[in-house]
C-alpha atoms as a PDB file:
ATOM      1  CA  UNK A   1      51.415 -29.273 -34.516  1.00  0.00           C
ATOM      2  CA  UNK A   2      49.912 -27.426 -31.562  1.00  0.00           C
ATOM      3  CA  UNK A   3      47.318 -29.301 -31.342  1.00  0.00           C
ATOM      4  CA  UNK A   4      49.193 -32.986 -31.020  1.00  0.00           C
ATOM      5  CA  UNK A   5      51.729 -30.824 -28.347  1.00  0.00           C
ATOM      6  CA  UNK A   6      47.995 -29.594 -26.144  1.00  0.00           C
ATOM      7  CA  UNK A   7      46.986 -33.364 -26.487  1.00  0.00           C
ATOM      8  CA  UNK A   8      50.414 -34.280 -25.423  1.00  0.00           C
ATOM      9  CA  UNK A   9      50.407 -32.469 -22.271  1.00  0.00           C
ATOM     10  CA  UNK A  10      46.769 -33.280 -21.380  1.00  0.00           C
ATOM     11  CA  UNK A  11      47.336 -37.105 -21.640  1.00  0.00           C
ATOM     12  CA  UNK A  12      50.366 -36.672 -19.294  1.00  0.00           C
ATOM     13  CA  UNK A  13      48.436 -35.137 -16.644  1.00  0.00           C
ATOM     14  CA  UNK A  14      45.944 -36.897 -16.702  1.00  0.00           C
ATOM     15  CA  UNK A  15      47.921 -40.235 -16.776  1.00  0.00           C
ATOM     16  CA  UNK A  16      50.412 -38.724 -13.941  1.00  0.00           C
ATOM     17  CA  UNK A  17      47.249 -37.425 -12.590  1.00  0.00           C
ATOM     18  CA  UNK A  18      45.319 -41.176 -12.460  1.00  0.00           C
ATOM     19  CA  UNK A  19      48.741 -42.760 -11.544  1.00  0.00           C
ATOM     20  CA  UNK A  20      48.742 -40.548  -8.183  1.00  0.00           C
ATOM     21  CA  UNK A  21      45.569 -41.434  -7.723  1.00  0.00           C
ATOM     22  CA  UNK A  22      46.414 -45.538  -7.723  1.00  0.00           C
ATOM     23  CA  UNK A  23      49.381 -45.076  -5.564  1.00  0.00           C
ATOM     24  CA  UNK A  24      47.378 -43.026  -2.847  1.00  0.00           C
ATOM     25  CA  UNK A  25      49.223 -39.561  -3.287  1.00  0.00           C
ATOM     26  CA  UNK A  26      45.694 -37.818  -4.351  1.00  0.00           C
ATOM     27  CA  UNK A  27      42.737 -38.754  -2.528  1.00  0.00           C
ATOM     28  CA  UNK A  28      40.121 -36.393  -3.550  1.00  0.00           C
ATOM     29  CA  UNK A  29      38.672 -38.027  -6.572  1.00  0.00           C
ATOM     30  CA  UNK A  30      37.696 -41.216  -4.342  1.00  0.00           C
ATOM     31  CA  UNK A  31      36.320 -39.236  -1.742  1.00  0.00           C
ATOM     32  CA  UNK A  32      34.583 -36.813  -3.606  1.00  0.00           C
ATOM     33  CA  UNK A  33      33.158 -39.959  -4.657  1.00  0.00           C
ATOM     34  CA  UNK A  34      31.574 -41.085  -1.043  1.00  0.00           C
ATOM     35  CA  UNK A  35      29.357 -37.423  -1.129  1.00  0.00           C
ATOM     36  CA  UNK A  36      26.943 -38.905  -3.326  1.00  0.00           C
ATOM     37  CA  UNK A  37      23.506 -40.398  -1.880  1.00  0.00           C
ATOM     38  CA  UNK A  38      22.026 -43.325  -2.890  1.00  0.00           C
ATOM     39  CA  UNK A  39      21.618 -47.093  -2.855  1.00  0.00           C
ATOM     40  CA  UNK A  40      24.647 -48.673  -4.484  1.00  0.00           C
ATOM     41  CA  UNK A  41      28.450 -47.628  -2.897  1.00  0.00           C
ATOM     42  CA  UNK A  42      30.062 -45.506  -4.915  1.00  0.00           C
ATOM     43  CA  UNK A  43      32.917 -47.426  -7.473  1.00  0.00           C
ATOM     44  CA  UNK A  44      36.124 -45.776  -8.362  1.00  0.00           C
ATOM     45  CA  UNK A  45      37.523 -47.254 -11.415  1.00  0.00           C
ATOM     46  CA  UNK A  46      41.040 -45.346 -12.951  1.00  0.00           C
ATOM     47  CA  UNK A  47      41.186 -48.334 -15.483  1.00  0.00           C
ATOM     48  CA  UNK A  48      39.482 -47.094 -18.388  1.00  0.00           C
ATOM     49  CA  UNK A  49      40.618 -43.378 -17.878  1.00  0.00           C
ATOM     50  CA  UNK A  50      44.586 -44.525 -17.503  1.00  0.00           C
ATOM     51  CA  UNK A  51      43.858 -47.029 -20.809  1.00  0.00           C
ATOM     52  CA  UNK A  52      42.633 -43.533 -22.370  1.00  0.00           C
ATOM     53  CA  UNK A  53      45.339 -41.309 -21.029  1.00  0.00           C
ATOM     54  CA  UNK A  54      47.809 -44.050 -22.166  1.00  0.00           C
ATOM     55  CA  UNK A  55      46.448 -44.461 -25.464  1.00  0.00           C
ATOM     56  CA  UNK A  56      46.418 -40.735 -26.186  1.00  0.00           C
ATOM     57  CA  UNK A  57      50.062 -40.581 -25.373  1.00  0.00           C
ATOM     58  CA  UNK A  58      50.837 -42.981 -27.229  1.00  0.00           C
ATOM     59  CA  UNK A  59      49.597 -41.280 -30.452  1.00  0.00           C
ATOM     60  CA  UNK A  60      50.503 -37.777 -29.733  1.00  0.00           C
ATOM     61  CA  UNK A  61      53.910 -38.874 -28.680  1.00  0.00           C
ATOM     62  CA  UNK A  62      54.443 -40.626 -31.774  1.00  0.00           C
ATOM     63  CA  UNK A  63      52.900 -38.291 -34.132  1.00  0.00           C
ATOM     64  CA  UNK A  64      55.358 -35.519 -32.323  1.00  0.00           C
ATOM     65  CA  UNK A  65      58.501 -38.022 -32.476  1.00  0.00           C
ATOM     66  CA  UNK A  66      58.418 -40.420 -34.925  1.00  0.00           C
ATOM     67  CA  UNK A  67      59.115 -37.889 -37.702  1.00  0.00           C
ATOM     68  CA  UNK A  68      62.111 -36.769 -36.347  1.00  0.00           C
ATOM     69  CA  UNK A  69      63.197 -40.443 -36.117  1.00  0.00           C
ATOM     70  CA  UNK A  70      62.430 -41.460 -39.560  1.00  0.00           C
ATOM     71  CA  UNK A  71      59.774 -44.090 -38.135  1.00  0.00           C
ATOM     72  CA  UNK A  72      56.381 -44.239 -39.676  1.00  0.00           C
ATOM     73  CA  UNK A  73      53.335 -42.393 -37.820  1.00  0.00           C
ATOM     74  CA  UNK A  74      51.286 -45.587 -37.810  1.00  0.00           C
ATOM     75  CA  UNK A  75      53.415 -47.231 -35.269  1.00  0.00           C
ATOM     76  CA  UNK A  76      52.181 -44.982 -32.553  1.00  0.00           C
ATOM     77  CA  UNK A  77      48.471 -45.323 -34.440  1.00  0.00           C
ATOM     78  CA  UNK A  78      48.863 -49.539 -33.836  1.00  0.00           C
ATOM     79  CA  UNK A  79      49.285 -48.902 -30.111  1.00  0.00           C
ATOM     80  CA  UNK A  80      47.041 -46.119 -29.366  1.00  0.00           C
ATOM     81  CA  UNK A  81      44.160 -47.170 -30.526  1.00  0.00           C
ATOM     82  CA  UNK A  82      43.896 -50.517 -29.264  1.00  0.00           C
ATOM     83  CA  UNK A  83      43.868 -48.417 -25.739  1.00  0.00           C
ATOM     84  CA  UNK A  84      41.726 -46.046 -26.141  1.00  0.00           C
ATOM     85  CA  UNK A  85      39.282 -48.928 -27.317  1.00  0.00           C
ATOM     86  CA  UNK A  86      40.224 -50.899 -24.624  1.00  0.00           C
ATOM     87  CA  UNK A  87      39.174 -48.268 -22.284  1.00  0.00           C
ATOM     88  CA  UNK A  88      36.279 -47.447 -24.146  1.00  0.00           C
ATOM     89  CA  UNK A  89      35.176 -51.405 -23.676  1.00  0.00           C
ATOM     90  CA  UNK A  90      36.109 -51.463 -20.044  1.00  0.00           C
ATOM     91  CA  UNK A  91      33.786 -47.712 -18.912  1.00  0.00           C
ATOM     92  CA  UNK A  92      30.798 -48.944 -21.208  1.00  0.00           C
ATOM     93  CA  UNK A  93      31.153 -52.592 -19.468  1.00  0.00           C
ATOM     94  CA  UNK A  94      31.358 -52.256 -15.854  1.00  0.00           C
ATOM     95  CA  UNK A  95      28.961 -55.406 -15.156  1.00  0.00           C
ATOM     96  CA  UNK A  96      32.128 -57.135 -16.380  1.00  0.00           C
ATOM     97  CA  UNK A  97      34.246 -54.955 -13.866  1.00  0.00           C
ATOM     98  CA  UNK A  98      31.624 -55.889 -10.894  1.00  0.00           C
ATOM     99  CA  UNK A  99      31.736 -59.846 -12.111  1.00  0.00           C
ATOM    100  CA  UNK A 100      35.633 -59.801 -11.006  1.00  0.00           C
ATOM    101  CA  UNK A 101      36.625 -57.053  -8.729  1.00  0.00           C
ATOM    102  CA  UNK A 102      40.126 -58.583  -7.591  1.00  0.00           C
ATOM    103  CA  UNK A 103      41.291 -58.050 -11.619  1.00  0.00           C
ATOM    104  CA  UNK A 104      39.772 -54.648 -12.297  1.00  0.00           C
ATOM    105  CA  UNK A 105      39.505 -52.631  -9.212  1.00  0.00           C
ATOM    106  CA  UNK A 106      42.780 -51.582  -8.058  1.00  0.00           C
ATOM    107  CA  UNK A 107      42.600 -49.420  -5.377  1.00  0.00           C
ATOM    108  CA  UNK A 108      44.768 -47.885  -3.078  1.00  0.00           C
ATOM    109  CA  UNK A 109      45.515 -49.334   0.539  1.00  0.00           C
ATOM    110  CA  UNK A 110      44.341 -46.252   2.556  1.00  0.00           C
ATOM    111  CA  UNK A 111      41.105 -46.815   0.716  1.00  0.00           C
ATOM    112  CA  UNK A 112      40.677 -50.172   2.095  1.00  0.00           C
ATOM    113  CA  UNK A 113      41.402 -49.369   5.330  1.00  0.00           C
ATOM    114  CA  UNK A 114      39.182 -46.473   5.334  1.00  0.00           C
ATOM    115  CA  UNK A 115      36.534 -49.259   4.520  1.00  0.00           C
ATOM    116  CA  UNK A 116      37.428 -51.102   7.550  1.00  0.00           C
ATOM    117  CA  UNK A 117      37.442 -48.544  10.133  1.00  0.00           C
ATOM    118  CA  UNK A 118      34.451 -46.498   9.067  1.00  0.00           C
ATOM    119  CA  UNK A 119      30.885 -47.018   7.659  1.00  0.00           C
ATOM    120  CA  UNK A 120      28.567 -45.186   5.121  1.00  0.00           C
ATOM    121  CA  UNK A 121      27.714 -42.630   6.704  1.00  0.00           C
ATOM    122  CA  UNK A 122      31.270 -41.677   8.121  1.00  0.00           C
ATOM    123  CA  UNK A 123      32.130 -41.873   4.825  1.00  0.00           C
ATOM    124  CA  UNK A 124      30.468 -39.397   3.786  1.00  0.00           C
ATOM    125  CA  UNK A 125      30.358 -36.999   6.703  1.00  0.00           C
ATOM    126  CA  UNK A 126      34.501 -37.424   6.287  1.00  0.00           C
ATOM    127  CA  UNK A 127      34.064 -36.540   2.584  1.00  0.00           C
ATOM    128  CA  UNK A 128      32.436 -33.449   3.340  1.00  0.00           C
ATOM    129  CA  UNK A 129      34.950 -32.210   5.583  1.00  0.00           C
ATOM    130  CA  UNK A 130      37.419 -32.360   3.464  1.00  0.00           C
ATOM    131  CA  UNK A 131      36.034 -29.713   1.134  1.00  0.00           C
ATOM    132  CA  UNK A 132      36.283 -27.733   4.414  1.00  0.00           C
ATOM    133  CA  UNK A 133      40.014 -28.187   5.029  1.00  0.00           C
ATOM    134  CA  UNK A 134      42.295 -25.789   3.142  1.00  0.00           C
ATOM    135  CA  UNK A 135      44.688 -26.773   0.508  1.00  0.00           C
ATOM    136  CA  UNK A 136      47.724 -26.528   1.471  1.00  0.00           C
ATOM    137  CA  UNK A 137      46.183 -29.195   4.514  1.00  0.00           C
ATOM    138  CA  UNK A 138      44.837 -31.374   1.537  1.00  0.00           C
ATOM    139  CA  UNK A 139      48.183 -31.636   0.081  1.00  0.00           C
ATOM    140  CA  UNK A 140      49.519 -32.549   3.785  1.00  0.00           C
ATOM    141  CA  UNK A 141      47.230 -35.254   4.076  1.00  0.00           C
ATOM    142  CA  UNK A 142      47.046 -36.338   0.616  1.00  0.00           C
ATOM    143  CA  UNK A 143      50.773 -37.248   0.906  1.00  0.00           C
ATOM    144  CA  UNK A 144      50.880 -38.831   3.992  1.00  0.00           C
ATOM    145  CA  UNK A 145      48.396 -41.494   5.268  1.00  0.00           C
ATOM    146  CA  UNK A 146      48.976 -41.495   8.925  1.00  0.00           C
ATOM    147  CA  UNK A 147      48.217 -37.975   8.684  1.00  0.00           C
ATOM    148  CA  UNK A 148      45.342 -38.811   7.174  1.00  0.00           C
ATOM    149  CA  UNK A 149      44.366 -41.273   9.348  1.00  0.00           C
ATOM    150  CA  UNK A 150      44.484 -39.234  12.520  1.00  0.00           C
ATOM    151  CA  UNK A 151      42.487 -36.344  10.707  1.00  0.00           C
ATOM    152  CA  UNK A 152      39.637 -39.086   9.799  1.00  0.00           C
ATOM    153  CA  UNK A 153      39.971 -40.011  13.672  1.00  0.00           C
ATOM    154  CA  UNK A 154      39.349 -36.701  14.816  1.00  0.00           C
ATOM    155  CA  UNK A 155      36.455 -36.317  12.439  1.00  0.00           C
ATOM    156  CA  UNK A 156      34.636 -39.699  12.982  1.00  0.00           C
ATOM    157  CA  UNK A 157      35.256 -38.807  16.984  1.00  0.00           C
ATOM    158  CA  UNK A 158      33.644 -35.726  16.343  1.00  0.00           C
ATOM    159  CA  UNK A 159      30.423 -37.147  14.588  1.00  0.00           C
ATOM    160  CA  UNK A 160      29.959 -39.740  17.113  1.00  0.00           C
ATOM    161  CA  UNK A 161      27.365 -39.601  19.913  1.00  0.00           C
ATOM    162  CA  UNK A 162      26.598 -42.540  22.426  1.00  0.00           C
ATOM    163  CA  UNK A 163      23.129 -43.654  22.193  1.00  0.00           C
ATOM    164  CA  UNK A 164      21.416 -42.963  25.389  1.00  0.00           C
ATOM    165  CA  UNK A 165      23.166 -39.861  25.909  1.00  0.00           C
ATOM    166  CA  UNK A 166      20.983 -37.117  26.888  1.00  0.00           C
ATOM    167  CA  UNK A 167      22.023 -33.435  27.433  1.00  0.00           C
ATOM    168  CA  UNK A 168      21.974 -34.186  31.266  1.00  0.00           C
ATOM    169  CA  UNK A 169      25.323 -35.998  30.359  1.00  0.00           C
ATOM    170  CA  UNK A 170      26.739 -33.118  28.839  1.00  0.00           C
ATOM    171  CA  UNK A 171      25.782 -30.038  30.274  1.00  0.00           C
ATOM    172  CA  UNK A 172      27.786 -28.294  27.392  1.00  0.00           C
ATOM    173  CA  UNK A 173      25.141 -29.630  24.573  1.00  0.00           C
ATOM    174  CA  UNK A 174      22.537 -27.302  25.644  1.00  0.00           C
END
């Protein structure tokens, strides 16, 4: 019993958790994502782990409810598991993810935008300064994009240097 109520509760965060994620209220996953170096952009993909999350609710929901209901436990089984399948198929596939992105990859708007306005690099430089904001700013600009927005601004501003420029330009660069 206290094991179906612990996989309860973890399958509704991490479903709530994933959900915040898609709508753009929690943006530290994706950019925690642009910090890595290599060839090949980094992909975010919250489909398989909100099929899991889903799935596992399903069951321990059902095992914890259906009891008390009179319904038979496999109900919940003949939902879940399809699911957690399904997600299992869709992480150990992602050629099939990259084939059609405009199905699969759902992402949030500020992330496209982001896209637009910056470029690797920026990308990453902005990911790494926001491991240096504090939390209680993270939580500011995780729920509001403009915010956001002028923060990545500031920080792109900050990283930017004409080319040409020598320290005779700016005295202050010595």
């Amino acid at each position: 019993m206290l094991f179906i109520i612990i996989m309860l509760i973890g399958s509704l965060v991490v479903f709530v958790r994933t959900g915040l994620i898609i709508m753009g209220f929690y943006k530290e996953p994706i950019l925690r994502g642009f910090e890595r170096y290599g060839a090949e952009e980094p992909l975010f993909f919250p489909l398989p782990t909100l099929l899991f999350a889903t799935g596992t609710l399903f069951i321990s929901s059902g095992m914890l409810l259906f009891p008390l209901i009179n319904w038979p436990g496999g109900i919940a089984w003949l939902f879940g598991l399809p699911l957690i399948w399904l997600g299992y198929f869709m992480r150990e596939r992602r050629q099939l993810v990259l084939d059609y992105p405009q199905i699969f990859l759902s992402y949030p708007r500020w992330y496209y935008e982001l896209f637009e306005r910056t470029d690797r690099y920026e990308r990453r430089y902005i990911a790494y300064m926001w491991l240096w904001l504090p939390r209680k700013l993270r939580l500011i600009y995780n729920g509001n994009t403009r915010a956001f927005f002028q923060w990545v601004d500031l920080v792109v501003m900050s990283n930017t240097v004409e080319e040409g420029t020598t320290k005779e330009h700016w005295p202050w660069l010595r």
